[in-house]
PDB file of N, CA and C in Angstrom:
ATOM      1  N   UNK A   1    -121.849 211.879-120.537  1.00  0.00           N
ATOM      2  CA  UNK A   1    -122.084 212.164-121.939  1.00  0.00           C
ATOM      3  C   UNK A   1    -120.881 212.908-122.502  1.00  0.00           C
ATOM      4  N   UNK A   2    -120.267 212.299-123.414  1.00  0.00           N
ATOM      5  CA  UNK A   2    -119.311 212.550-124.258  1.00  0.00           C
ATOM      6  C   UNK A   2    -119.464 214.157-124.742  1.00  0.00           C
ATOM      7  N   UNK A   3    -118.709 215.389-124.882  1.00  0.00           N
ATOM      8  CA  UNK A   3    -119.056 216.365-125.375  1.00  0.00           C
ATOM      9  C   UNK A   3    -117.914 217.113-125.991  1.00  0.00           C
ATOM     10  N   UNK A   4    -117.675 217.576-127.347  1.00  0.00           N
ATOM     11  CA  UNK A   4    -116.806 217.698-128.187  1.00  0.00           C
ATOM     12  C   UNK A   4    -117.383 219.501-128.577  1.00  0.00           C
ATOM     13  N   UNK A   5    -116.538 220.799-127.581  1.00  0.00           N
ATOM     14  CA  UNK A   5    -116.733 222.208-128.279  1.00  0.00           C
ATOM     15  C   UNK A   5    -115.911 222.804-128.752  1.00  0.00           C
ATOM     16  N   UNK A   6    -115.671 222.861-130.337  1.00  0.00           N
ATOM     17  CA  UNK A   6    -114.932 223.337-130.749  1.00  0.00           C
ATOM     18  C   UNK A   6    -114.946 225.407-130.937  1.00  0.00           C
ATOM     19  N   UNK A   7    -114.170 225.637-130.701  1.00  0.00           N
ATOM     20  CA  UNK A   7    -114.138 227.578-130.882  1.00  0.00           C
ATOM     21  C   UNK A   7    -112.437 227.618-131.557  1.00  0.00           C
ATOM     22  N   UNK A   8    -112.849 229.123-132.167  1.00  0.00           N
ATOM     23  CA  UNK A   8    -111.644 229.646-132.662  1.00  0.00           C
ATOM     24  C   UNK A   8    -111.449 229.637-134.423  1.00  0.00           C
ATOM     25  N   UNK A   9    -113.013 229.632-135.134  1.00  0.00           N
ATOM     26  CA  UNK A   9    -112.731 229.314-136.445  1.00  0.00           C
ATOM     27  C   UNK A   9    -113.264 230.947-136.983  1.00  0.00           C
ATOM     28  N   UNK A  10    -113.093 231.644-137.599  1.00  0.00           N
ATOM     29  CA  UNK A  10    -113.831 232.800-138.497  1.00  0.00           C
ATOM     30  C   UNK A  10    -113.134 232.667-140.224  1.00  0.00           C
ATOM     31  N   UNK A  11    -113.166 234.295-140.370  1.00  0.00           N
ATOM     32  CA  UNK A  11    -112.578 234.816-141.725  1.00  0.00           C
ATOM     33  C   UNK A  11    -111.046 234.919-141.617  1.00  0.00           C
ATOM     34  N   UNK A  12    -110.140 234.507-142.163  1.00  0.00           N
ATOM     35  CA  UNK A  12    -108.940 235.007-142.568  1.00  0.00           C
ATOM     36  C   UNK A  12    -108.700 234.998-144.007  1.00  0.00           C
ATOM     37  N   UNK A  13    -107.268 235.877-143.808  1.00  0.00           N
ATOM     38  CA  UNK A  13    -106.423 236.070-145.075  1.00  0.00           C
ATOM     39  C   UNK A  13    -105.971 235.163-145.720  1.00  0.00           C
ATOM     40  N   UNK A  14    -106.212 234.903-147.258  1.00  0.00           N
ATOM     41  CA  UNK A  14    -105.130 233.725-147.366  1.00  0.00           C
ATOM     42  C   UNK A  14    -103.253 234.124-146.841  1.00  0.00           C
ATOM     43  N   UNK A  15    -102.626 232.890-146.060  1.00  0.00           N
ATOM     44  CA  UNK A  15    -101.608 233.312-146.254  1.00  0.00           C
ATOM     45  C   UNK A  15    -101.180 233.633-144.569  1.00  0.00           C
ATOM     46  N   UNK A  16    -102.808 233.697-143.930  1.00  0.00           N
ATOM     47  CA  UNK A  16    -103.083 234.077-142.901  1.00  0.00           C
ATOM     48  C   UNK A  16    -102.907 232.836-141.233  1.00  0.00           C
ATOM     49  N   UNK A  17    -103.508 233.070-139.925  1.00  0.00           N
ATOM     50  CA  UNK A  17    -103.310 232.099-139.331  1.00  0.00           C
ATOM     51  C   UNK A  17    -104.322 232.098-138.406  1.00  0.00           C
ATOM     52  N   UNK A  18    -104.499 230.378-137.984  1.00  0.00           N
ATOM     53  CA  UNK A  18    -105.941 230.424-137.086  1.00  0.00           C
ATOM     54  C   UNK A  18    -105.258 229.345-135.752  1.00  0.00           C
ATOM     55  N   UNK A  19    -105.977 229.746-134.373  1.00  0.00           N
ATOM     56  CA  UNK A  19    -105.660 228.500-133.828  1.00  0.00           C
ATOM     57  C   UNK A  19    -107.257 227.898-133.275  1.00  0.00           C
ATOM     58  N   UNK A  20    -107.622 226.759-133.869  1.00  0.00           N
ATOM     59  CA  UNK A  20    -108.678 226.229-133.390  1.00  0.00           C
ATOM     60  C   UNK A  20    -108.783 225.451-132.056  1.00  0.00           C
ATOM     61  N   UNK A  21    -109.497 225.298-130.819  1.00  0.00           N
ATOM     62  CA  UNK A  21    -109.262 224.691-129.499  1.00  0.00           C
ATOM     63  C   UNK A  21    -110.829 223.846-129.553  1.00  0.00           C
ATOM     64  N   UNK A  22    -110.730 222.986-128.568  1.00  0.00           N
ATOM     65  CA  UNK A  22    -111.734 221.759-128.548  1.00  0.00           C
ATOM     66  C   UNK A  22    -111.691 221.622-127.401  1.00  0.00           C
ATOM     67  N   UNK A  23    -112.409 221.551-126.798  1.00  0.00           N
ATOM     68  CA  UNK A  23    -112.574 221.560-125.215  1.00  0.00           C
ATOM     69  C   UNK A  23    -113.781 220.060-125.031  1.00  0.00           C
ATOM     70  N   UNK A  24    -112.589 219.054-124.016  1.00  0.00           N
ATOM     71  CA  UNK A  24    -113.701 217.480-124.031  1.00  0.00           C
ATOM     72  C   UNK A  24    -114.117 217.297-122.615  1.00  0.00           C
ATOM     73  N   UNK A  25    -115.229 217.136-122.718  1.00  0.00           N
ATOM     74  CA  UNK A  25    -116.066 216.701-121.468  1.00  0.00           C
ATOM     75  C   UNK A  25    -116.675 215.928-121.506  1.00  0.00           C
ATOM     76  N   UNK A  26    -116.774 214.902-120.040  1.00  0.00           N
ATOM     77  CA  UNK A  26    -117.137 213.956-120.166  1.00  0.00           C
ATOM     78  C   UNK A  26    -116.911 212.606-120.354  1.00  0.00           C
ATOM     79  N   UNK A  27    -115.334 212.506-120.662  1.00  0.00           N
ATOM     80  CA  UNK A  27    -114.566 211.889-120.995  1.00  0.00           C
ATOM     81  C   UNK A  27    -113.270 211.845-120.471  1.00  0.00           C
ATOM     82  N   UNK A  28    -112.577 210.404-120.135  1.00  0.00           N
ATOM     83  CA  UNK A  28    -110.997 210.567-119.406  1.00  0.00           C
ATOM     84  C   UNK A  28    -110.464 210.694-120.566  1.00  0.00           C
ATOM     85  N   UNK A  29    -110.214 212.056-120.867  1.00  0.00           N
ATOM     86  CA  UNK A  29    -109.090 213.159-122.248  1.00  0.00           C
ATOM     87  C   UNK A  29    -107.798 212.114-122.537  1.00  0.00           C
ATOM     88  N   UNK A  30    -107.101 211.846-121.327  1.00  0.00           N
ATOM     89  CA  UNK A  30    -105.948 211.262-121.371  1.00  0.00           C
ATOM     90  C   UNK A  30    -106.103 209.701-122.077  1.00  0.00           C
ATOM     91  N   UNK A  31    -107.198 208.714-122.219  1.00  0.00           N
ATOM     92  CA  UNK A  31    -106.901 207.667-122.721  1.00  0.00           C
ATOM     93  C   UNK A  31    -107.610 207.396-123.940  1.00  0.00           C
ATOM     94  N   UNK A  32    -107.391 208.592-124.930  1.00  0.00           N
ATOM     95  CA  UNK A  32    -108.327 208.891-126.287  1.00  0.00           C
ATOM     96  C   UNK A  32    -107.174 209.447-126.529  1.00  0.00           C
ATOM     97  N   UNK A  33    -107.067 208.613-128.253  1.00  0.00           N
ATOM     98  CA  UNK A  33    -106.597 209.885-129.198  1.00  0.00           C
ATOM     99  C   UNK A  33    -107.731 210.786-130.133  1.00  0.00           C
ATOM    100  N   UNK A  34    -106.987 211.892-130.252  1.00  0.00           N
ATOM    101  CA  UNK A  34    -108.048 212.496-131.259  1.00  0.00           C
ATOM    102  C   UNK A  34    -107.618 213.226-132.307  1.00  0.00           C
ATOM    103  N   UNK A  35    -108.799 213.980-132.981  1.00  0.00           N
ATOM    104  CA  UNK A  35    -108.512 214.302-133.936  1.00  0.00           C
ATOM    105  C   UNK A  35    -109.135 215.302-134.810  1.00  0.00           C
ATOM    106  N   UNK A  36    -108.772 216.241-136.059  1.00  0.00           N
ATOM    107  CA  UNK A  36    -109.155 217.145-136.567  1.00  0.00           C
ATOM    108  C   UNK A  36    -109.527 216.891-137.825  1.00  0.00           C
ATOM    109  N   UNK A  37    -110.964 216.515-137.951  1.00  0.00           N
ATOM    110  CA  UNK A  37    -111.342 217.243-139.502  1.00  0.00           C
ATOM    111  C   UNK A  37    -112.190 217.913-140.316  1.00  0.00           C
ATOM    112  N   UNK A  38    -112.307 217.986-141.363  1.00  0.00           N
ATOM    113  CA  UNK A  38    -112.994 218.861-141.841  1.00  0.00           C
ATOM    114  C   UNK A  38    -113.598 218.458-142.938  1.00  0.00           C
ATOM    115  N   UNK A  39    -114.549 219.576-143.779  1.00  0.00           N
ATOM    116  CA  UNK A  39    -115.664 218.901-144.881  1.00  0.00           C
ATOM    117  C   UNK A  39    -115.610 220.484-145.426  1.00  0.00           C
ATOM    118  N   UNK A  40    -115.549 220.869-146.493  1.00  0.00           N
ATOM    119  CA  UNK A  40    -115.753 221.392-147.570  1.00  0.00           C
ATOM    120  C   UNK A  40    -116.973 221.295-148.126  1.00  0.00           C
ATOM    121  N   UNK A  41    -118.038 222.880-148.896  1.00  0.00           N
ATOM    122  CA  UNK A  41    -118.907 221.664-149.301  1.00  0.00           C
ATOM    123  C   UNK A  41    -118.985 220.803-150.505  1.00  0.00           C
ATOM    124  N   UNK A  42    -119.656 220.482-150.704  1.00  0.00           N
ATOM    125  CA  UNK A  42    -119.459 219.324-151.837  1.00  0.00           C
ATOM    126  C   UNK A  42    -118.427 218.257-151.997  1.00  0.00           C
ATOM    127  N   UNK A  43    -117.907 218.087-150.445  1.00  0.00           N
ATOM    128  CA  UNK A  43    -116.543 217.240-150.525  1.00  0.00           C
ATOM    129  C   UNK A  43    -116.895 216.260-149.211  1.00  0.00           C
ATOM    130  N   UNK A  44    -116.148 215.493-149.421  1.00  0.00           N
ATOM    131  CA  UNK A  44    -116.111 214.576-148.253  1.00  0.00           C
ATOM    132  C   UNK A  44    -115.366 215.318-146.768  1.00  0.00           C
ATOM    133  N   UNK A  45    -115.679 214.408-145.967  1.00  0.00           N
ATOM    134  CA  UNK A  45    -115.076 214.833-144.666  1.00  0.00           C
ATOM    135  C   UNK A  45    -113.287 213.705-144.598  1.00  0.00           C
ATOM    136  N   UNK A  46    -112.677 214.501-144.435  1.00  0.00           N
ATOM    137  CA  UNK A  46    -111.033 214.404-144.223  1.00  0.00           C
ATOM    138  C   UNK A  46    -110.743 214.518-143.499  1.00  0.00           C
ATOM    139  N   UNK A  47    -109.700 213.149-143.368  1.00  0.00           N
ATOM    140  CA  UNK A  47    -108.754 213.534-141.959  1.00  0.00           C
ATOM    141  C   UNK A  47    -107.425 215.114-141.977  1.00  0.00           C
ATOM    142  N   UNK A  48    -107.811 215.674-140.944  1.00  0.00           N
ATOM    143  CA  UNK A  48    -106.791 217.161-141.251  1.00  0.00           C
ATOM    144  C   UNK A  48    -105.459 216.153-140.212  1.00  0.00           C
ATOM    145  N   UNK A  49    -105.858 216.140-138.904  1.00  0.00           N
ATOM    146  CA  UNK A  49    -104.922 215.636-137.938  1.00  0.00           C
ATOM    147  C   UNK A  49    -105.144 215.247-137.020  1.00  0.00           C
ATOM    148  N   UNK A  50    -104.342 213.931-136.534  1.00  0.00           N
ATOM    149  CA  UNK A  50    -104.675 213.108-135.016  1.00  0.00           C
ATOM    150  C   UNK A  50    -103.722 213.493-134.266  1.00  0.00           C
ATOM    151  N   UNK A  51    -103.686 213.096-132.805  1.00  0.00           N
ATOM    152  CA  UNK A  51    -102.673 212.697-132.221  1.00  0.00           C
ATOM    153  C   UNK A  51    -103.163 211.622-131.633  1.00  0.00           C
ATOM    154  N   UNK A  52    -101.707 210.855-130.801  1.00  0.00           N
ATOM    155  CA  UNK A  52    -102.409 210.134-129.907  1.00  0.00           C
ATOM    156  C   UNK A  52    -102.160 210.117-128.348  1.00  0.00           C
ATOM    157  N   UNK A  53    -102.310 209.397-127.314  1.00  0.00           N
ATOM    158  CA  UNK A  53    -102.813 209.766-126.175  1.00  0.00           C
ATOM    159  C   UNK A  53    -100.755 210.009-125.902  1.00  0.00           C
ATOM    160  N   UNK A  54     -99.912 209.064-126.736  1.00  0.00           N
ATOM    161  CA  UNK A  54     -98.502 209.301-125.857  1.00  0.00           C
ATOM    162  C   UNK A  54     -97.653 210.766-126.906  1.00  0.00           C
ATOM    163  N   UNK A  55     -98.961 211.452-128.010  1.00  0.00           N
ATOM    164  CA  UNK A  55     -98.269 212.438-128.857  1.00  0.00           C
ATOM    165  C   UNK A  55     -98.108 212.122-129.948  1.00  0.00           C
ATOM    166  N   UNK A  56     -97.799 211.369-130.628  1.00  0.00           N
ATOM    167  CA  UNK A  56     -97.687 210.938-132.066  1.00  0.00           C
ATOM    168  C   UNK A  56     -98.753 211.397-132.539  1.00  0.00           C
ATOM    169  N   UNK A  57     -98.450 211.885-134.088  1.00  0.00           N
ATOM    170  CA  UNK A  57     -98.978 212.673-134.622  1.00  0.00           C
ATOM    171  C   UNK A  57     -99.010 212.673-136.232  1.00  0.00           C
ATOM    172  N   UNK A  58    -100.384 212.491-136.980  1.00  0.00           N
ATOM    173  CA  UNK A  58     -99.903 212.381-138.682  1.00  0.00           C
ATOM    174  C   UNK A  58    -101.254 213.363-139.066  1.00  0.00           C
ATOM    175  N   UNK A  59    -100.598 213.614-140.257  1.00  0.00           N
ATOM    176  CA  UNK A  59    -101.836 214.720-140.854  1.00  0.00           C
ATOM    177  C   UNK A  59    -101.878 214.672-142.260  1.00  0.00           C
ATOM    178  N   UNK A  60    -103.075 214.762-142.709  1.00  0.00           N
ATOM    179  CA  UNK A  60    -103.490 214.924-144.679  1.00  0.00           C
ATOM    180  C   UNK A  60    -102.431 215.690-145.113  1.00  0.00           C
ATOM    181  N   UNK A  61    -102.444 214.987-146.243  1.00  0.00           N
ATOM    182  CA  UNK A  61    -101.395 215.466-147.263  1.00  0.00           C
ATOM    183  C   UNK A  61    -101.389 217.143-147.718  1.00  0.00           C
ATOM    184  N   UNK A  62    -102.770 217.434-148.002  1.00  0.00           N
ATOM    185  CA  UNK A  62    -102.886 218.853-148.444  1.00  0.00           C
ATOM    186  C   UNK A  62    -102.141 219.711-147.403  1.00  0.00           C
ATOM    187  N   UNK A  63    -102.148 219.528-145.786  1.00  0.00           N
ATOM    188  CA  UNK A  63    -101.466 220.376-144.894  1.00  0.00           C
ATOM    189  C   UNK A  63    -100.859 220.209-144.018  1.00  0.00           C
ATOM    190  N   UNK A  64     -99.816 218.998-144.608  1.00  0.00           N
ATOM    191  CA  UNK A  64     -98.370 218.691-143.500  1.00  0.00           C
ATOM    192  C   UNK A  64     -97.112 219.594-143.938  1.00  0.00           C
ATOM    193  N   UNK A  65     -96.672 220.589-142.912  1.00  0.00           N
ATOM    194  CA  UNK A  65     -95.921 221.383-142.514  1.00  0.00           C
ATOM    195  C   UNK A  65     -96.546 222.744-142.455  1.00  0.00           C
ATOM    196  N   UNK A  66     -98.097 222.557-142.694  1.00  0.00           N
ATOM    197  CA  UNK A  66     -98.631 224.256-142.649  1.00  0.00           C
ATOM    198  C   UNK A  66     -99.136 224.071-141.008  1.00  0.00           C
ATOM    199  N   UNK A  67     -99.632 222.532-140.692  1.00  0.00           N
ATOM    200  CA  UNK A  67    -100.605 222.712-139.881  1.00  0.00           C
ATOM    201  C   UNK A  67    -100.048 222.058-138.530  1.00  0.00           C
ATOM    202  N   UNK A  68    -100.468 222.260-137.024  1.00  0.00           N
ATOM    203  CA  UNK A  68     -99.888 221.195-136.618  1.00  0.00           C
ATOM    204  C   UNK A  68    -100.970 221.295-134.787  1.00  0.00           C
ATOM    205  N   UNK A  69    -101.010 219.850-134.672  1.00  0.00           N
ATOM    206  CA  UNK A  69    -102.417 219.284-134.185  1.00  0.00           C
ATOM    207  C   UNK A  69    -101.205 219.079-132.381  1.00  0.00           C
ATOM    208  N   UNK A  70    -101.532 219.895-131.528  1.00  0.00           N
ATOM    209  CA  UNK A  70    -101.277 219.615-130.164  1.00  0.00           C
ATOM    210  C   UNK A  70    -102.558 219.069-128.605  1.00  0.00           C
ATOM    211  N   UNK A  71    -102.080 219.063-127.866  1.00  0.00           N
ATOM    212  CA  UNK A  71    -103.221 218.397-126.887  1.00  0.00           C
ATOM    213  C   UNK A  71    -102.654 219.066-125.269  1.00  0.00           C
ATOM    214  N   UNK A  72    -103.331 219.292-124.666  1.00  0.00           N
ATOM    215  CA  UNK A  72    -103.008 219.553-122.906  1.00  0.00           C
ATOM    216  C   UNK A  72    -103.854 219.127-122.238  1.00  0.00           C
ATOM    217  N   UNK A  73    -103.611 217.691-121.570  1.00  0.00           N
ATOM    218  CA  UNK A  73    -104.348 217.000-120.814  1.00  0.00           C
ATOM    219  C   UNK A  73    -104.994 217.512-119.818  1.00  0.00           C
ATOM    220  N   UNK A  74    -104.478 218.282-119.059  1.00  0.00           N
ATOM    221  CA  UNK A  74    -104.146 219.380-117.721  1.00  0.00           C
ATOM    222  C   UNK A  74    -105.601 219.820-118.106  1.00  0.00           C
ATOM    223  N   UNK A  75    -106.406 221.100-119.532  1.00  0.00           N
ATOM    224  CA  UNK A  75    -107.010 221.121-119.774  1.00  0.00           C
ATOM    225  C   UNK A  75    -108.420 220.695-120.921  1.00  0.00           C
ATOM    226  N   UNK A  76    -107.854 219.066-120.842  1.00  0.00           N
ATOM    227  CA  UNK A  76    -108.831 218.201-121.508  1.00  0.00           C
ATOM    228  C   UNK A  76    -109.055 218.998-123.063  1.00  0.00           C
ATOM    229  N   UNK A  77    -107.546 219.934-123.298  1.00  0.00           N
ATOM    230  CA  UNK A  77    -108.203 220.341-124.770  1.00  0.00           C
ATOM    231  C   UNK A  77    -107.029 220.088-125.895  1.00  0.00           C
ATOM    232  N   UNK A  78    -107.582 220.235-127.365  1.00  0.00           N
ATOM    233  CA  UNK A  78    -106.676 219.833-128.367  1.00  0.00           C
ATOM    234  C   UNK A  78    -106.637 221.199-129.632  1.00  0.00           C
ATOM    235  N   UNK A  79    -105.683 221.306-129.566  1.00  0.00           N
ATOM    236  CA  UNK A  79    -105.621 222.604-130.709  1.00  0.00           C
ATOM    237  C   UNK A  79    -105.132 222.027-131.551  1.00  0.00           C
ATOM    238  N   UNK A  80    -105.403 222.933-132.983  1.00  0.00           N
ATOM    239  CA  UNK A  80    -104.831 222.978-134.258  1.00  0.00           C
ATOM    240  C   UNK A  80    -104.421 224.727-134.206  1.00  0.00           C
ATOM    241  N   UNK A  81    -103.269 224.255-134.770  1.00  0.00           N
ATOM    242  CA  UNK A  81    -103.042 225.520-135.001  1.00  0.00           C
ATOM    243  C   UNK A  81    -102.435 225.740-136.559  1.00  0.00           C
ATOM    244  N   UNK A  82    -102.670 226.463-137.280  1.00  0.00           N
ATOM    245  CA  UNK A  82    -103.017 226.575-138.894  1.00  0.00           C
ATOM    246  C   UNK A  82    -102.214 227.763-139.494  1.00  0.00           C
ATOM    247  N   UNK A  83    -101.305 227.545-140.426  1.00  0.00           N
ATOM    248  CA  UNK A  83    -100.581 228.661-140.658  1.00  0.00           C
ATOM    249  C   UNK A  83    -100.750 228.432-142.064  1.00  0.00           C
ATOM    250  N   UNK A  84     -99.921 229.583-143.242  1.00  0.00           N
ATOM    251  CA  UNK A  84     -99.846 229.832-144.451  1.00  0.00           C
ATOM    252  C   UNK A  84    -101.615 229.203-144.801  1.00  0.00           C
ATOM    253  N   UNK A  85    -102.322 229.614-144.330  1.00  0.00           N
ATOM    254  CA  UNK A  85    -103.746 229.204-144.872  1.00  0.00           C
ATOM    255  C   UNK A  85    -104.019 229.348-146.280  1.00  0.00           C
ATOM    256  N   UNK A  86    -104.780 228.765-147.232  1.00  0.00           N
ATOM    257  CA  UNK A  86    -105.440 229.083-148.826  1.00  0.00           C
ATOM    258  C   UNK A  86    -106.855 229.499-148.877  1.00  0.00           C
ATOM    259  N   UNK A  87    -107.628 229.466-150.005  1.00  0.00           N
ATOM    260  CA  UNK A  87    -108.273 229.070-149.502  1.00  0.00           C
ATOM    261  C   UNK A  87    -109.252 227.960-149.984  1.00  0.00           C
ATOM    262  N   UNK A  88    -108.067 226.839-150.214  1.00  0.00           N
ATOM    263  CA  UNK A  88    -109.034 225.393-150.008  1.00  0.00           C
ATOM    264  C   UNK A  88    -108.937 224.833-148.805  1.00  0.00           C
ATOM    265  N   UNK A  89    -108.330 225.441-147.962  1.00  0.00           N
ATOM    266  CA  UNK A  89    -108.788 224.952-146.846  1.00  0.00           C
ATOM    267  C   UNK A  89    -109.821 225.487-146.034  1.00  0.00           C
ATOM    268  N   UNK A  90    -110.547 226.339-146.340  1.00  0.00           N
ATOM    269  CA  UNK A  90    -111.841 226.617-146.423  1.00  0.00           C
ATOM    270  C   UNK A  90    -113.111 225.973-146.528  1.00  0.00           C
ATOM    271  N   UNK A  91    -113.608 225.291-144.510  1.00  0.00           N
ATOM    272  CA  UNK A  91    -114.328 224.355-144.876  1.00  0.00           C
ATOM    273  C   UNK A  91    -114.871 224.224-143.081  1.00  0.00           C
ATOM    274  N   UNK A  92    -115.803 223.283-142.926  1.00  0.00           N
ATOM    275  CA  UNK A  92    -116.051 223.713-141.526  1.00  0.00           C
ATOM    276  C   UNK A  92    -115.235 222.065-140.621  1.00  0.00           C
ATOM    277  N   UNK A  93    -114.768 222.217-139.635  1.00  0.00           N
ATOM    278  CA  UNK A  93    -113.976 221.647-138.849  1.00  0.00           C
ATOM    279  C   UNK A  93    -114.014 221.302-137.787  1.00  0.00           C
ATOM    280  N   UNK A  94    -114.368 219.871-137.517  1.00  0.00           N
ATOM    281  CA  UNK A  94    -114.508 219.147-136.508  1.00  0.00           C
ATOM    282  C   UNK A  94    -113.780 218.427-135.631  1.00  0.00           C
ATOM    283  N   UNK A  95    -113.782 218.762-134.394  1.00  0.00           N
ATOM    284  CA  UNK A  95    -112.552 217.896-133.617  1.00  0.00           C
ATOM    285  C   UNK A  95    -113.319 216.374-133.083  1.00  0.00           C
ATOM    286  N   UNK A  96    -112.702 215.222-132.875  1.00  0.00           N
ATOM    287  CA  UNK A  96    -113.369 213.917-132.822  1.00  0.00           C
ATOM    288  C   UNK A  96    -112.573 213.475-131.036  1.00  0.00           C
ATOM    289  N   UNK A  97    -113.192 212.514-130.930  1.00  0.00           N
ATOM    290  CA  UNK A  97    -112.325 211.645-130.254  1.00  0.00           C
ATOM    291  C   UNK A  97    -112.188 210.410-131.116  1.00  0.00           C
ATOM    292  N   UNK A  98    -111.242 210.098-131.096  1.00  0.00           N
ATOM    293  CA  UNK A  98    -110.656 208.997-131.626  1.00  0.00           C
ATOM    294  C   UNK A  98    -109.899 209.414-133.416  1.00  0.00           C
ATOM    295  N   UNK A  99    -109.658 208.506-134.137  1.00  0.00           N
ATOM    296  CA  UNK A  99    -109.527 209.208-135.744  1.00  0.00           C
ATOM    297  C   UNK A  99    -108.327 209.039-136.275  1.00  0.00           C
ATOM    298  N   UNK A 100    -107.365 208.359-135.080  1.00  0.00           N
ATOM    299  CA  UNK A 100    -105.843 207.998-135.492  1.00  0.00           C
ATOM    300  C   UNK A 100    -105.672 206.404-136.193  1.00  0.00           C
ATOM    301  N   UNK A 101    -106.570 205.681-135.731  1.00  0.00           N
ATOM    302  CA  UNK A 101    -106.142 204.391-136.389  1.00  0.00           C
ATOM    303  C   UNK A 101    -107.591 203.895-136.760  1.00  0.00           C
ATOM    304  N   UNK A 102    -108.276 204.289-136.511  1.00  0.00           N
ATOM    305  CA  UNK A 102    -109.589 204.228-136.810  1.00  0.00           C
ATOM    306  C   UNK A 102    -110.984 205.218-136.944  1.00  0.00           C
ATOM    307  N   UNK A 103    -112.128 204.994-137.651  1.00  0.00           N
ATOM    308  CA  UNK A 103    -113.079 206.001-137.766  1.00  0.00           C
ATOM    309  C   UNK A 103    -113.333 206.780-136.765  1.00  0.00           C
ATOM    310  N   UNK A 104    -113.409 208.288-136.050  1.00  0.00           N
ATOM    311  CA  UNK A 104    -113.966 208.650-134.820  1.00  0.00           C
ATOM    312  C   UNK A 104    -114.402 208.077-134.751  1.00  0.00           C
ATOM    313  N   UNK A 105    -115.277 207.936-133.413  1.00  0.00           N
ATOM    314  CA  UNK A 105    -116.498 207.412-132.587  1.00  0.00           C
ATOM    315  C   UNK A 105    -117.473 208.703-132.324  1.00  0.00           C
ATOM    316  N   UNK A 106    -116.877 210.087-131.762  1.00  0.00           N
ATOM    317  CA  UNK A 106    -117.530 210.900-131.253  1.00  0.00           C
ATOM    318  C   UNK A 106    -116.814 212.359-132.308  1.00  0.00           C
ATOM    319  N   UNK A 107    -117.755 213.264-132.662  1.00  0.00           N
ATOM    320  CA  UNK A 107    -117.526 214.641-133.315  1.00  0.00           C
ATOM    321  C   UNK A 107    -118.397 216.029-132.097  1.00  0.00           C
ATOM    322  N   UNK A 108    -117.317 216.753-132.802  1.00  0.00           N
ATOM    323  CA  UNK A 108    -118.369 217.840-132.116  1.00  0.00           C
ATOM    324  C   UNK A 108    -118.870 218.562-133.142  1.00  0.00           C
ATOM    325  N   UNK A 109    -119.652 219.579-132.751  1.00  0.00           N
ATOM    326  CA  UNK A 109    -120.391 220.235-133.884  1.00  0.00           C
ATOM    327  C   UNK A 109    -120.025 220.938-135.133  1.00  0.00           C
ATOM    328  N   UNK A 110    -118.903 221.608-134.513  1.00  0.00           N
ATOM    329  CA  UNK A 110    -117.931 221.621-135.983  1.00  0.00           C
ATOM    330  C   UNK A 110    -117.648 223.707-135.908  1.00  0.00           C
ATOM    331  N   UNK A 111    -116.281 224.340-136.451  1.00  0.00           N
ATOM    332  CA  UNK A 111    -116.565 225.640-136.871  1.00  0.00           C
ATOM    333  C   UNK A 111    -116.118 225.878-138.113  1.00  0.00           C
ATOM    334  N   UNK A 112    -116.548 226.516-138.306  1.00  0.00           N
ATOM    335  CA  UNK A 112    -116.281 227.492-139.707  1.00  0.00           C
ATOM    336  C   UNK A 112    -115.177 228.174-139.717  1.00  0.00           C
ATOM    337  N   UNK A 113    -114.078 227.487-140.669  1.00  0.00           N
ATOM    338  CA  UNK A 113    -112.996 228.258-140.962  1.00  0.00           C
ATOM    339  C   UNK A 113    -113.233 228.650-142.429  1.00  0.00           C
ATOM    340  N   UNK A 114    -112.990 229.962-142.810  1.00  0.00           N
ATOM    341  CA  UNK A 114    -113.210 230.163-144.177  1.00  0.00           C
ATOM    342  C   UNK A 114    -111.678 231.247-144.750  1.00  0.00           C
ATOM    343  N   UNK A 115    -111.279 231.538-145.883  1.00  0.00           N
ATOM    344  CA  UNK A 115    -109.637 231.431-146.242  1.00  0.00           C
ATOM    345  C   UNK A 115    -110.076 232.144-147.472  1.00  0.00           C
ATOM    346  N   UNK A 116    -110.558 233.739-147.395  1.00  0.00           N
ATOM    347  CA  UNK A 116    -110.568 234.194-148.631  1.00  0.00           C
ATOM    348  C   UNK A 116    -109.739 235.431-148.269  1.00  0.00           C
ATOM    349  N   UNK A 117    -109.884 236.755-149.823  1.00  0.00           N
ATOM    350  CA  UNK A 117    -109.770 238.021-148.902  1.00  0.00           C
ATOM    351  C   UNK A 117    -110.479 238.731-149.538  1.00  0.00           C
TER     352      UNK A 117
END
């Protein structure tokens, strides 16, 4: 059984920095790309950032050069790590498997990043 736990989301500063981690089980990590996104409420769910299984890497427009989406096979996990935060990016955040060339397949439950002060 596929299992997607994301940790590492709370309160920050705008301006501020978060690193979110996803820990996958259940799954051979290495022949999945994946990916980061998120939902606001009253908004749709967005792609934040993929990679894929050889590293390549693209991300939403609102946060290419703030944000940037890594992976360590070694420990089956994928970070975002989030800098100059606002706070529209204030929203809860889900890591997937899959999401680079196509819809996930699998989400995990999601955390709460929120970007006020």
């Amino acid at each position: 059984q596929v299992q997607l736990v994301e940790s590492g989301g709370g309160l920050v500063q705008p301006g501020g920095s978060l690193r979110l981690s996803c820990v996958a089980s259940g799954v051979d990590f290495s022949f999945y790309n994946m990916g980061w996104y998120r939902q606001a409420p009253g908004k749709q769910r967005e792609l934040v950032a993929a990679i894929t299984t050889g590293g390549s890497t693209k991300y939403g427009d609102s946060v290419r050069g703030r944000f940037r989406i890594s992976r360590d096979s070694a420990k089956n996990t994928v970070y975002l790590q989030m800098s100059s935060l606002k706070p529209e990016d204030t929203a809860v955040y889900y890591c997937t498997r899959g999401g680079y060339f196509s819809t996930p397949n699998y989400w995990g439950q999601g955390t709460q990043v929120t970007v006020s002060s």
